[in-house]
N, C-alpha and C. Protein backbone atom coordinates (compact mmCIF):
# COMPACT_ATOMS: atom_id res chain seq x y z
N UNK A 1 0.85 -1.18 0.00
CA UNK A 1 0.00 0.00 0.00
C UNK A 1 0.89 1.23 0.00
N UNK A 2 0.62 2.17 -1.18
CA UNK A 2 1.67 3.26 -0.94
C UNK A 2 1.15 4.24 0.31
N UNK A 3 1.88 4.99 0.51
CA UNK A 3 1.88 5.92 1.89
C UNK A 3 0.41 6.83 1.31
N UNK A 4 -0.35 7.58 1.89
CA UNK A 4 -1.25 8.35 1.59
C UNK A 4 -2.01 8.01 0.64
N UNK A 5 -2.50 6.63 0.33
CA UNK A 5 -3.45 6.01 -0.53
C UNK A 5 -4.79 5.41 0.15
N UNK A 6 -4.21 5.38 1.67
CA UNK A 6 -5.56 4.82 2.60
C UNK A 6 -4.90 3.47 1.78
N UNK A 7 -6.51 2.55 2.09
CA UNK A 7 -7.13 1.65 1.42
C UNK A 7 -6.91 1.22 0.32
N UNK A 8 -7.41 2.12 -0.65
CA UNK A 8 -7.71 2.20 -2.18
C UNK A 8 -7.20 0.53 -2.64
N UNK A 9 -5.77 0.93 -2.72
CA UNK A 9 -4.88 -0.26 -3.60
C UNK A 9 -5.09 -1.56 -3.18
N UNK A 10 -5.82 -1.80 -1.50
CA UNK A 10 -5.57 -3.14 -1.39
C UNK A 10 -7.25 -3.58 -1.11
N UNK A 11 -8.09 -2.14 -1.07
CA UNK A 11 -9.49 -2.45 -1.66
C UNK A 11 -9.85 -2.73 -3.07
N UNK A 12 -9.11 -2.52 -4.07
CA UNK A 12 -10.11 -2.78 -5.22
C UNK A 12 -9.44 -3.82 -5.94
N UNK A 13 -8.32 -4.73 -5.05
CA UNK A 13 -8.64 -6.07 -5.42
C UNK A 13 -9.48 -6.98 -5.71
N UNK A 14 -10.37 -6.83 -4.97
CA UNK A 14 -12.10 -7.06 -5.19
C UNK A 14 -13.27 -6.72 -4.91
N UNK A 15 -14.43 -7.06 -4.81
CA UNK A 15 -15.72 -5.78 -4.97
C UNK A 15 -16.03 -5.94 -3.16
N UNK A 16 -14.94 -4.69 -2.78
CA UNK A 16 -15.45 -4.13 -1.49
C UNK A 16 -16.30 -3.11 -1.23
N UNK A 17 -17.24 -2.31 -0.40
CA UNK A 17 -17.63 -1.55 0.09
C UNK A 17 -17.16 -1.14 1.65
N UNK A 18 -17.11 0.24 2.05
CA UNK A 18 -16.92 0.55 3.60
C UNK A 18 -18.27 1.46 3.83
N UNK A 19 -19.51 1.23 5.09
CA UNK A 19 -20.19 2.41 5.52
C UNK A 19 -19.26 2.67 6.65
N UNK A 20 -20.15 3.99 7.29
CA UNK A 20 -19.74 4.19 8.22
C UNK A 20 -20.82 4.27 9.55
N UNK A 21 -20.08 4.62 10.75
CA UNK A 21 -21.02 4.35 11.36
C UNK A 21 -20.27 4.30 12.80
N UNK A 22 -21.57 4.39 14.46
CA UNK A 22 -20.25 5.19 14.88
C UNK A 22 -18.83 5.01 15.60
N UNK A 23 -18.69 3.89 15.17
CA UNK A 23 -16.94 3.63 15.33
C UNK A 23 -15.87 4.79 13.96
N UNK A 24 -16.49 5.01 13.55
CA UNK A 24 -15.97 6.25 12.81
C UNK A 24 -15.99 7.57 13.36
N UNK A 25 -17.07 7.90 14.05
CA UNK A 25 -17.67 9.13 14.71
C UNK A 25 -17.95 8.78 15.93
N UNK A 26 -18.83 9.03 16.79
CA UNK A 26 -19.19 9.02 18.08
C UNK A 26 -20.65 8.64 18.11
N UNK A 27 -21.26 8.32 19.09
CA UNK A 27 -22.42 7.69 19.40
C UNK A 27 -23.10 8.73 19.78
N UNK A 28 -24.84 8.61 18.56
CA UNK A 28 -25.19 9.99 18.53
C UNK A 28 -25.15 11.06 17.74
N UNK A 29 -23.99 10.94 17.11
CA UNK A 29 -23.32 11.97 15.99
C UNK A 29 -24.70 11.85 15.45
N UNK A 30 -24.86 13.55 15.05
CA UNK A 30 -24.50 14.54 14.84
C UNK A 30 -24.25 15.27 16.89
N UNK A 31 -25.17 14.89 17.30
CA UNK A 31 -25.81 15.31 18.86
C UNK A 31 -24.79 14.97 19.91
N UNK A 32 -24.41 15.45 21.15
CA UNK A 32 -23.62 15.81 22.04
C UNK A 32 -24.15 14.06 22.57
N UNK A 33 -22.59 13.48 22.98
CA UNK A 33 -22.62 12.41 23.44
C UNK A 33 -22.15 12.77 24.81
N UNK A 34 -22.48 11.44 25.77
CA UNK A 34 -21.90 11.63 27.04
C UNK A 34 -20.57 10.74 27.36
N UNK A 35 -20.66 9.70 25.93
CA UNK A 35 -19.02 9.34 26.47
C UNK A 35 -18.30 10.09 25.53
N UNK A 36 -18.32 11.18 24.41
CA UNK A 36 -17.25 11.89 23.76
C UNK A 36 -17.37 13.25 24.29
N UNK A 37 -16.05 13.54 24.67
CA UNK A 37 -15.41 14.72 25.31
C UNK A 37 -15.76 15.94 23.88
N UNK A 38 -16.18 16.96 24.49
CA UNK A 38 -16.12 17.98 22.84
C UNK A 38 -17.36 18.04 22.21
N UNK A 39 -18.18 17.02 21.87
CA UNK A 39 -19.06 16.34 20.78
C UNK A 39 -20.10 17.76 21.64
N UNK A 40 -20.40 18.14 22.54
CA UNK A 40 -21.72 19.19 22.44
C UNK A 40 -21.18 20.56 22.20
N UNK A 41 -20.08 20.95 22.25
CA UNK A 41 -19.42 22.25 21.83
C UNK A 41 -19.50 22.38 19.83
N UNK A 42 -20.13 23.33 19.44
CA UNK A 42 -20.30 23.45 17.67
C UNK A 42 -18.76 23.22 17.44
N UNK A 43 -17.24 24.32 17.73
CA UNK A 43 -16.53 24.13 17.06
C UNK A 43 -15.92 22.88 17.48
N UNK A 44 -15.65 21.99 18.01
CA UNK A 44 -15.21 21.46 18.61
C UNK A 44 -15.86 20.21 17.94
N UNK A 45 -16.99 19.87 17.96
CA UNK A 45 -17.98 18.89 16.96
C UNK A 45 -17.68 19.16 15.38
N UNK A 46 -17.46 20.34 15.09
CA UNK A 46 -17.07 20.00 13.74
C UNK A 46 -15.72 19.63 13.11
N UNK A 47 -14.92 20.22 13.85
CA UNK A 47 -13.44 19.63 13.77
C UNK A 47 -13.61 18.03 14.11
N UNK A 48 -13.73 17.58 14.90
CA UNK A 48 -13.97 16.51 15.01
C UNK A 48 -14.82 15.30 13.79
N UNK A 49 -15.69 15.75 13.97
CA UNK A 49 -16.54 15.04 12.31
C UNK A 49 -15.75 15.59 11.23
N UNK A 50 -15.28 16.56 10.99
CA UNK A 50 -14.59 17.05 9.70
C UNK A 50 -13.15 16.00 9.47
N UNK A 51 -12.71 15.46 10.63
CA UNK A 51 -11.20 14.63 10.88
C UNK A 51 -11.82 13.10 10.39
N UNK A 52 -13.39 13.14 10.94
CA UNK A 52 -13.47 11.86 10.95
C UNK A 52 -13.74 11.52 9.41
N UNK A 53 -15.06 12.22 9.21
CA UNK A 53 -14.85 12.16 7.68
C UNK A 53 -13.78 12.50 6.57
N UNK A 54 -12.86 12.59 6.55
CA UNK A 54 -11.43 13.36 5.81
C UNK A 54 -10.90 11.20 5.98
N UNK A 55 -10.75 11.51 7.35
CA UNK A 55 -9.94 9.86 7.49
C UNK A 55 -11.10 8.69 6.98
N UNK A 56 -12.38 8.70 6.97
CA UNK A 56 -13.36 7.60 6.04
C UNK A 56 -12.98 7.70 4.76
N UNK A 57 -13.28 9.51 4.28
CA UNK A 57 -12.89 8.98 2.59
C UNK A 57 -11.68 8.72 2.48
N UNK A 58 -10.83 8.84 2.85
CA UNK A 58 -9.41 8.64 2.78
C UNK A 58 -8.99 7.15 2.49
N UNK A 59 -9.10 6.67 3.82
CA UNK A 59 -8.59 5.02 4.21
C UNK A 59 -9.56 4.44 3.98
N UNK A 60 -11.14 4.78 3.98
CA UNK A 60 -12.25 3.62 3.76
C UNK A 60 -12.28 3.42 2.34
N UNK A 61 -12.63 4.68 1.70
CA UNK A 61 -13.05 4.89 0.70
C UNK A 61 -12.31 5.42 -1.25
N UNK A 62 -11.26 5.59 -0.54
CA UNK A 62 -9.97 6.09 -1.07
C UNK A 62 -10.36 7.12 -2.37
N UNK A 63 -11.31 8.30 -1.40
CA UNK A 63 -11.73 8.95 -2.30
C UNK A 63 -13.04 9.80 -1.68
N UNK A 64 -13.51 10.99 -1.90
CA UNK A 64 -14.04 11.35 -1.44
C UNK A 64 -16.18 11.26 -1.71
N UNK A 65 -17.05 10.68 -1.15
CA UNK A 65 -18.28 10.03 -1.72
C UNK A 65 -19.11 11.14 -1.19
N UNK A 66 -19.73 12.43 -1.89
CA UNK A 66 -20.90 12.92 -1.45
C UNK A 66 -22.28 12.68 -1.34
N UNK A 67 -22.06 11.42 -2.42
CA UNK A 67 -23.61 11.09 -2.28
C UNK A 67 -24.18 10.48 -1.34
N UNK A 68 -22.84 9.71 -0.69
CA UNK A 68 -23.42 8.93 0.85
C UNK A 68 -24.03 7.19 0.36
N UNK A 69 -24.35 7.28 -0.52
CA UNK A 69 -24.24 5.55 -1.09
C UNK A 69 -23.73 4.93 -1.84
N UNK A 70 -23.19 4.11 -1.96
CA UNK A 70 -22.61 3.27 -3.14
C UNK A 70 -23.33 2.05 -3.72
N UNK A 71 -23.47 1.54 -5.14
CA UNK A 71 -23.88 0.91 -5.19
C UNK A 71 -23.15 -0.07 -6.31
N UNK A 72 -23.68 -1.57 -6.41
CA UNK A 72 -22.70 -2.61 -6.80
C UNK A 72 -23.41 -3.53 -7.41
N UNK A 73 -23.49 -3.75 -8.23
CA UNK A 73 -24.08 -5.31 -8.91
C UNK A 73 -23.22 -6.05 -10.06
N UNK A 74 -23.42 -7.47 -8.64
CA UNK A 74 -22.97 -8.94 -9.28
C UNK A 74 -23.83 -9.86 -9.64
N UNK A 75 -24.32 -9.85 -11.17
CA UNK A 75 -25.03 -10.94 -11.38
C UNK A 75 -26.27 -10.58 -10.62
N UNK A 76 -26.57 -11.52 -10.13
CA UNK A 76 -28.74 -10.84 -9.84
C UNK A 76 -28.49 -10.10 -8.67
N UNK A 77 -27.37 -9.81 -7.75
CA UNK A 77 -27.13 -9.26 -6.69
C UNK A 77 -27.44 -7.59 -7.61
N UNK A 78 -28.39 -7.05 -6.62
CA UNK A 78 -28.53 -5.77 -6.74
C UNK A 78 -27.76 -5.07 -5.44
N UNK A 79 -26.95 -4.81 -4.85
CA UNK A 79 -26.20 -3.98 -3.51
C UNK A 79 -26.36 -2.68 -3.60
N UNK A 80 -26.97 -2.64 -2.05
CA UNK A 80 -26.77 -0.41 -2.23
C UNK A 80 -26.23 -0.34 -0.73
N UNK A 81 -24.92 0.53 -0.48
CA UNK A 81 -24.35 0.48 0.59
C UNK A 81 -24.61 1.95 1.36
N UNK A 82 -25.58 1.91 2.23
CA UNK A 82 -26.17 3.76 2.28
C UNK A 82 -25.68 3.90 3.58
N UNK A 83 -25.39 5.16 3.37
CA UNK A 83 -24.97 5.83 4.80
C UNK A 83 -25.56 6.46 5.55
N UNK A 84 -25.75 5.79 6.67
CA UNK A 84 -26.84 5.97 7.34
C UNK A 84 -26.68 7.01 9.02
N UNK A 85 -25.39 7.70 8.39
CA UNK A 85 -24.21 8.32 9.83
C UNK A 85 -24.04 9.60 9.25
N UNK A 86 -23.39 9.81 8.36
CA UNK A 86 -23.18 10.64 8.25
C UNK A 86 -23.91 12.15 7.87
N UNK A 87 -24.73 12.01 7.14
CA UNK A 87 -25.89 12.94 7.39
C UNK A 87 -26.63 12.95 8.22
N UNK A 88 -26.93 12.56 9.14
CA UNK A 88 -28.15 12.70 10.15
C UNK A 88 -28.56 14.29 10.50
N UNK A 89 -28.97 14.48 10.92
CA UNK A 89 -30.01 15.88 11.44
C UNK A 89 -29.38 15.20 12.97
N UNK A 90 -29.72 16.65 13.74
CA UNK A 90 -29.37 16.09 15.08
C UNK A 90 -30.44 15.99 15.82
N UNK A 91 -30.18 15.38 16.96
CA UNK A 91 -31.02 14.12 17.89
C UNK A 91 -32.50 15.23 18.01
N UNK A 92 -32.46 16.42 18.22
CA UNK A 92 -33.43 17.38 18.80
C UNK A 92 -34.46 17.16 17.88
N UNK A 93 -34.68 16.96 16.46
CA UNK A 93 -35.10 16.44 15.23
C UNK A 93 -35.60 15.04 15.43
N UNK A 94 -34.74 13.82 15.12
CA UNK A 94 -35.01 12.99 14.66
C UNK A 94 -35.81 12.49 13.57
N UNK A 95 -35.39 13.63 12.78
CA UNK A 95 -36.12 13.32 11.43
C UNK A 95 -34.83 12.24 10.45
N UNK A 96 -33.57 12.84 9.92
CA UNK A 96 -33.27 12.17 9.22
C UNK A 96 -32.05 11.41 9.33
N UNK A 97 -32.01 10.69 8.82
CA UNK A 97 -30.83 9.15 8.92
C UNK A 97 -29.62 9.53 7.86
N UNK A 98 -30.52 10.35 6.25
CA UNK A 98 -29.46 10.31 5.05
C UNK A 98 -29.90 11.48 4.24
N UNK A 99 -29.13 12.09 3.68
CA UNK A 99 -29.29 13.36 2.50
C UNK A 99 -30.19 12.56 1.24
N UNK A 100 -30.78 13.58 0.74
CA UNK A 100 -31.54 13.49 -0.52
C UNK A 100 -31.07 12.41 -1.31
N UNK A 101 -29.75 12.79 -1.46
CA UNK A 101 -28.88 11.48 -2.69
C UNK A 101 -28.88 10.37 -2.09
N UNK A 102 -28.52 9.51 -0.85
CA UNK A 102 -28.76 8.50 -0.66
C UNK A 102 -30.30 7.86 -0.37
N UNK A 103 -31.76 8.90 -0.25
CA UNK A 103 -32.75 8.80 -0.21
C UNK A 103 -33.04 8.52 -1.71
N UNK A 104 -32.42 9.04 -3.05
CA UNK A 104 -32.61 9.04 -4.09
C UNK A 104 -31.97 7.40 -4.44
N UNK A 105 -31.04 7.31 -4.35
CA UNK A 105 -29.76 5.67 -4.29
C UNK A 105 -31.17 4.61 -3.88
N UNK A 106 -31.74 5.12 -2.81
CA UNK A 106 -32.65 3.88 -2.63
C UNK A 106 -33.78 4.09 -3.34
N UNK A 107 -34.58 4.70 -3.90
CA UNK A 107 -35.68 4.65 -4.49
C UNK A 107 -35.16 3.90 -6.29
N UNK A 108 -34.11 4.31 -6.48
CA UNK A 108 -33.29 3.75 -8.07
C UNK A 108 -32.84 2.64 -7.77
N UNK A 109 -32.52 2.25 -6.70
CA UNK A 109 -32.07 0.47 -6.42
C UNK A 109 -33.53 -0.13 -6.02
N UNK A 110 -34.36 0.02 -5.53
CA UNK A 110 -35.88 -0.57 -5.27
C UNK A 110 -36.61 -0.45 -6.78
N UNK A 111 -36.22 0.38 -8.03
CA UNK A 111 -36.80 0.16 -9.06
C UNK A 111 -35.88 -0.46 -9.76
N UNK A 112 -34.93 -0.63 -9.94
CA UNK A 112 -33.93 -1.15 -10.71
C UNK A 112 -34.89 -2.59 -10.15
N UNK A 113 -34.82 -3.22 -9.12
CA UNK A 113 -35.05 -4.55 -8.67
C UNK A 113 -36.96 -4.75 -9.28
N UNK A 114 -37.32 -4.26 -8.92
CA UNK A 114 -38.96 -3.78 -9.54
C UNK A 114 -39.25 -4.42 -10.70
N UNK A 115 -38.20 -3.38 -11.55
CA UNK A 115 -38.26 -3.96 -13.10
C UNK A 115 -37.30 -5.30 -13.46
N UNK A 116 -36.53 -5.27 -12.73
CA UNK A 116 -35.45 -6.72 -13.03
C UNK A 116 -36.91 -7.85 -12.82
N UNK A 117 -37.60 -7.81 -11.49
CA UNK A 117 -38.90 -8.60 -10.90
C UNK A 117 -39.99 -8.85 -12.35
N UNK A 118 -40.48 -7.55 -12.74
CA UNK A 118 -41.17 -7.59 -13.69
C UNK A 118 -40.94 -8.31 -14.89
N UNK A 119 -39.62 -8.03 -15.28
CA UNK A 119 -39.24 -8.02 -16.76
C UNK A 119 -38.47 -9.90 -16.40
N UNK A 120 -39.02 -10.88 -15.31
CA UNK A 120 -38.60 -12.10 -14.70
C UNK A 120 -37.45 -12.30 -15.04
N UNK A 121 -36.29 -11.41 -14.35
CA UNK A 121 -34.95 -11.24 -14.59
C UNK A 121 -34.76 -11.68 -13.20
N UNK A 122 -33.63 -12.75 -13.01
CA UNK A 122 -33.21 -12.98 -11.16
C UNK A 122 -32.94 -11.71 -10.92
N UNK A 123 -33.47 -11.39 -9.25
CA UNK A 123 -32.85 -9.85 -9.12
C UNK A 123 -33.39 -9.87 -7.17
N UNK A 124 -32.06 -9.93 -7.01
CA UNK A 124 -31.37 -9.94 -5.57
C UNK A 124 -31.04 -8.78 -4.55
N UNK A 125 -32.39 -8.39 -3.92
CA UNK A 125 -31.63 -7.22 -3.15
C UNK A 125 -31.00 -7.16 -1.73
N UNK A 126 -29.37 -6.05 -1.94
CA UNK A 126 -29.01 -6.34 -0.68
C UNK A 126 -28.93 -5.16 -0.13
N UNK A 127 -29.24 -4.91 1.12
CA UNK A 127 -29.39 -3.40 1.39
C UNK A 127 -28.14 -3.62 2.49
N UNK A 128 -27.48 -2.57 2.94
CA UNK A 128 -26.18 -2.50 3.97
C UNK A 128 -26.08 -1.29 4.60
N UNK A 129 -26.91 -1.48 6.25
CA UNK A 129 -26.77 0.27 6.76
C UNK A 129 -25.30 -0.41 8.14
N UNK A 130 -25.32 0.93 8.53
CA UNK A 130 -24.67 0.69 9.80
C UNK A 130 -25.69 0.28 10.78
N UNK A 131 -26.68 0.05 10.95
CA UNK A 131 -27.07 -0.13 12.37
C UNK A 131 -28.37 -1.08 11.83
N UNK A 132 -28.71 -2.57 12.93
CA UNK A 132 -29.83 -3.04 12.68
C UNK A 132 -30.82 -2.72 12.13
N UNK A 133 -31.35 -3.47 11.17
CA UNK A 133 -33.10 -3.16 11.09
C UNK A 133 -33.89 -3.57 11.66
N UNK A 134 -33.91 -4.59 12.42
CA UNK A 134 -34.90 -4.89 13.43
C UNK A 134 -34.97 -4.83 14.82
N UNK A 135 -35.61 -3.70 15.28
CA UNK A 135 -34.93 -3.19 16.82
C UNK A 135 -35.70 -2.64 17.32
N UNK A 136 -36.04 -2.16 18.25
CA UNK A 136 -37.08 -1.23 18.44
C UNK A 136 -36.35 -0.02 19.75
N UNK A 137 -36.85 1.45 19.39
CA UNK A 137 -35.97 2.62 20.43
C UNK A 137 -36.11 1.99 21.73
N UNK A 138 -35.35 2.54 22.27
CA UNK A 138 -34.89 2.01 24.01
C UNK A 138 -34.55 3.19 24.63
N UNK A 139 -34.27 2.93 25.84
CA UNK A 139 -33.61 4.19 27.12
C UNK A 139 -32.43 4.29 26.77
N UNK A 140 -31.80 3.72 25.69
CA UNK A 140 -30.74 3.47 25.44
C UNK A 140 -30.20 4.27 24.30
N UNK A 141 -31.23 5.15 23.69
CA UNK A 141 -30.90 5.85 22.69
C UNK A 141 -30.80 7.00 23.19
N UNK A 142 -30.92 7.37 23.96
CA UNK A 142 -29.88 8.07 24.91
C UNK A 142 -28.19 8.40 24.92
N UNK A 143 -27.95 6.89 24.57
CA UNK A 143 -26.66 7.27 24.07
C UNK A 143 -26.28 7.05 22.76
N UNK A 144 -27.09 6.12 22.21
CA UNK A 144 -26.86 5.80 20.83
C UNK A 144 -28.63 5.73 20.02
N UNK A 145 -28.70 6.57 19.45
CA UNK A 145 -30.16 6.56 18.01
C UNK A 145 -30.03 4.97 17.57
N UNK A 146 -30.69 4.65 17.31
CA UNK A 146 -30.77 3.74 15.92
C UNK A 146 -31.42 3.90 15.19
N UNK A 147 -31.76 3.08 13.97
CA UNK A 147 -32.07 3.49 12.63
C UNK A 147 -33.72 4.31 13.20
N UNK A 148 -34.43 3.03 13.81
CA UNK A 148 -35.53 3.10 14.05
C UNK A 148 -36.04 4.97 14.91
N UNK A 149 -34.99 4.76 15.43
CA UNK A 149 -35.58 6.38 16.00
C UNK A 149 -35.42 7.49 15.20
N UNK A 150 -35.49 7.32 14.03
CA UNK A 150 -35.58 8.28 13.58
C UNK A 150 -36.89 8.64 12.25
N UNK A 151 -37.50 9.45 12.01
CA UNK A 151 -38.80 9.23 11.52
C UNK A 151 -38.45 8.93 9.93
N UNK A 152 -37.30 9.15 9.61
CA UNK A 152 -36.58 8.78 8.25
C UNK A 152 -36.37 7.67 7.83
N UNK A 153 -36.83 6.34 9.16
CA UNK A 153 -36.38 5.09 8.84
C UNK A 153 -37.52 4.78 7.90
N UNK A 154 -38.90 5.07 8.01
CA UNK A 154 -40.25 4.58 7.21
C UNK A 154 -39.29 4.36 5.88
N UNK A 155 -38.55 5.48 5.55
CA UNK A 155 -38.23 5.48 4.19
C UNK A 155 -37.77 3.77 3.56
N UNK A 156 -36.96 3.80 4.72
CA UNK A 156 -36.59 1.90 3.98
C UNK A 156 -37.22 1.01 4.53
N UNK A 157 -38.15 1.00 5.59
CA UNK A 157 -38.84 0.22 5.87
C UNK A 157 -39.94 -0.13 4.56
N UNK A 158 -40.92 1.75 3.88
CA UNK A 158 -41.30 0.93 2.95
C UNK A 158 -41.01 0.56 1.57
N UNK A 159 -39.63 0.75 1.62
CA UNK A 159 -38.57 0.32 0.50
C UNK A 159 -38.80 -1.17 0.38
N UNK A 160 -38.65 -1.53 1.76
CA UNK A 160 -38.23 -2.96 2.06
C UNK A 160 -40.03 -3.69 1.91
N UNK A 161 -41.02 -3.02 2.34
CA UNK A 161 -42.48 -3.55 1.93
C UNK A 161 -42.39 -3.76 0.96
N UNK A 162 -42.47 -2.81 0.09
CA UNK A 162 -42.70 -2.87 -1.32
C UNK A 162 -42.14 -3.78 -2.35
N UNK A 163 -40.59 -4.39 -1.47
CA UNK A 163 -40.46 -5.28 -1.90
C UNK A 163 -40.67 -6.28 -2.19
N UNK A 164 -40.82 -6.76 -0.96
CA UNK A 164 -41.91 -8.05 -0.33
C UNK A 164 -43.11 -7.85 -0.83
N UNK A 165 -43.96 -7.37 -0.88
CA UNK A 165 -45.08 -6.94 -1.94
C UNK A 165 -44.87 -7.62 -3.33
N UNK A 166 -43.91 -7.04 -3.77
CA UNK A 166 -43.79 -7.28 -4.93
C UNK A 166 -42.90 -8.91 -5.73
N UNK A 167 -42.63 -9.80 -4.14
CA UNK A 167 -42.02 -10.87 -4.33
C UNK A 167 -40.54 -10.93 -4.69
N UNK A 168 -39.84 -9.98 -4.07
CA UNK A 168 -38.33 -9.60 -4.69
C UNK A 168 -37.28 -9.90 -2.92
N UNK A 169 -37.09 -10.51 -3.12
CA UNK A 169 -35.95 -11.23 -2.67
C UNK A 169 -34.84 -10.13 -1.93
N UNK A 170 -34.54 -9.87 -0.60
CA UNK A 170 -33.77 -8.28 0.20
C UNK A 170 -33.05 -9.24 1.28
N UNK A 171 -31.72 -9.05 1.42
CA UNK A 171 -30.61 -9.50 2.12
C UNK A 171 -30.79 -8.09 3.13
N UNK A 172 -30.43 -7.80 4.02
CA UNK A 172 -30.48 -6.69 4.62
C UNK A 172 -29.14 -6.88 5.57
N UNK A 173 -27.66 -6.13 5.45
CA UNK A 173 -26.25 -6.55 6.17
C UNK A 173 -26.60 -5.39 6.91
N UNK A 174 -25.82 -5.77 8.07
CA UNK A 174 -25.29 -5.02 9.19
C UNK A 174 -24.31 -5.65 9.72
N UNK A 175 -23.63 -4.57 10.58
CA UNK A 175 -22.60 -5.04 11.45
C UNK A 175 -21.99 -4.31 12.82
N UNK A 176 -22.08 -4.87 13.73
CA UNK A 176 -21.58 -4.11 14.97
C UNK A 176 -20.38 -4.74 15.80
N UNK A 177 -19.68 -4.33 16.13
CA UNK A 177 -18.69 -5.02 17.37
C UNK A 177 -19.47 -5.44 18.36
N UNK A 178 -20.43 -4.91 18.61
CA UNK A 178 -21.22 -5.53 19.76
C UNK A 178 -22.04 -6.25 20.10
N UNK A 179 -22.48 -6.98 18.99
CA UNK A 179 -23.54 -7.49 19.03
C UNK A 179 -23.79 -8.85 17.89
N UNK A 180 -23.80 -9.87 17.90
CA UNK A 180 -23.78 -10.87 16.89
C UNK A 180 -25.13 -11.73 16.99
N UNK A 181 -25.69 -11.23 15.94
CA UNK A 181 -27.33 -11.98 15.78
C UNK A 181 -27.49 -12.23 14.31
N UNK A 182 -28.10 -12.89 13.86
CA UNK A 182 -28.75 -13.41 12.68
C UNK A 182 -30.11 -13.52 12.63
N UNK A 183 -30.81 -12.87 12.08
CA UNK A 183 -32.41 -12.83 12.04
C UNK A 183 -32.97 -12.82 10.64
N UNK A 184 -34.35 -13.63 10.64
CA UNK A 184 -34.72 -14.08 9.15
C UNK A 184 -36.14 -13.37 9.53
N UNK A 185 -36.67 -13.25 8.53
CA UNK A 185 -38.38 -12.57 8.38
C UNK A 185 -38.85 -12.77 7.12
N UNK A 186 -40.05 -13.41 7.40
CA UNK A 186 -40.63 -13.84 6.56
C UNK A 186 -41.91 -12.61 5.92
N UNK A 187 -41.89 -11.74 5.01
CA UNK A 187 -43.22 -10.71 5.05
C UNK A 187 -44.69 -11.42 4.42
């Protein structure tokens, strides 16, 4: 890996993706945490998210992503990798999870799959946030939001109906250090 390349060179050996999420940032981000020192002070919160994001596109991403999703298809695998951190609105809100463009990423990957469905093309969807989809808010979001607390989640929830509706096949990845579960649902 050359010096100041991040990632890049020894990611696109093959078809990787990085979200983020808050082992990148802090728990809570955008909103004042109680285990990060700084995080409720404005300048102090933005230097901070400004470092964090600089070092994601950097080493994750090896490159800088405004749209906040990426997306990937292998064969009937449809993949959309949305970021579900870095835009948020802060906690006082709880309106949104992602900017317009990754709200847009999912409505063009739920039709892309639509018409693959229609037109009886195999067509595989995998959706990939940082944080569970099946959860419900706690006393606990307090220190950490999840998807669900925020009124922005409907958006992929009825992404994810409509799928099922429509008989189309949704992998849904996550991943946490903390937590190791496997859950199936049948709609």
């Amino acid at each position: 890996i050359r010096p100041g390349s991040g990632l890049r060179s020894l990611l696109t050996l093959a078809p990787t993706d990085c979200i983020p999420d808050d082992h990148e940032l802090w728990n809570n981000y955008p909103s004042r945490s109680p285990t990060m020192g700084g995080s409720g002070d404005p300048v102090i919160s933005k230097r901070l998210s400004d470092a964090a994001r600089a070092l994601y596109d950097d080493y994750q991403l090896g490159g800088p992503n405004p749209s906040g999703a990426q997306e990937l298809k292998i064969g009937p695998l449809h993949m959309l990798f949305a970021d579900t951190r870095f835009n948020r609105t802060s906690k006082t809100t709880l309106d949104g999870l992602f900017g317009v463009d990754t709200e847009k990423a999912l409505v063009n990957w739920k039709n892309a799959l639509l018409n693959a469905h229609s037109a009886r093309q195999l067509a595989i969807g995998v959706l990939a946030c940082g944080q569970i989809l099946l959860d419900e808010p706690s006393l606990l979001d307090g220190l950490d939001a999840n998807l669900q607390s925020y009124r922005q989640f409907s958006v992929i929830t009825d992404t994810m109906r409509q799928l099922a509706n429509a008989g189309v096949p949704v992998l849904f990845l996550s991943g946490d250090i903390h937590f190791s579960r496997v859950t199936a649902a049948t709609y």
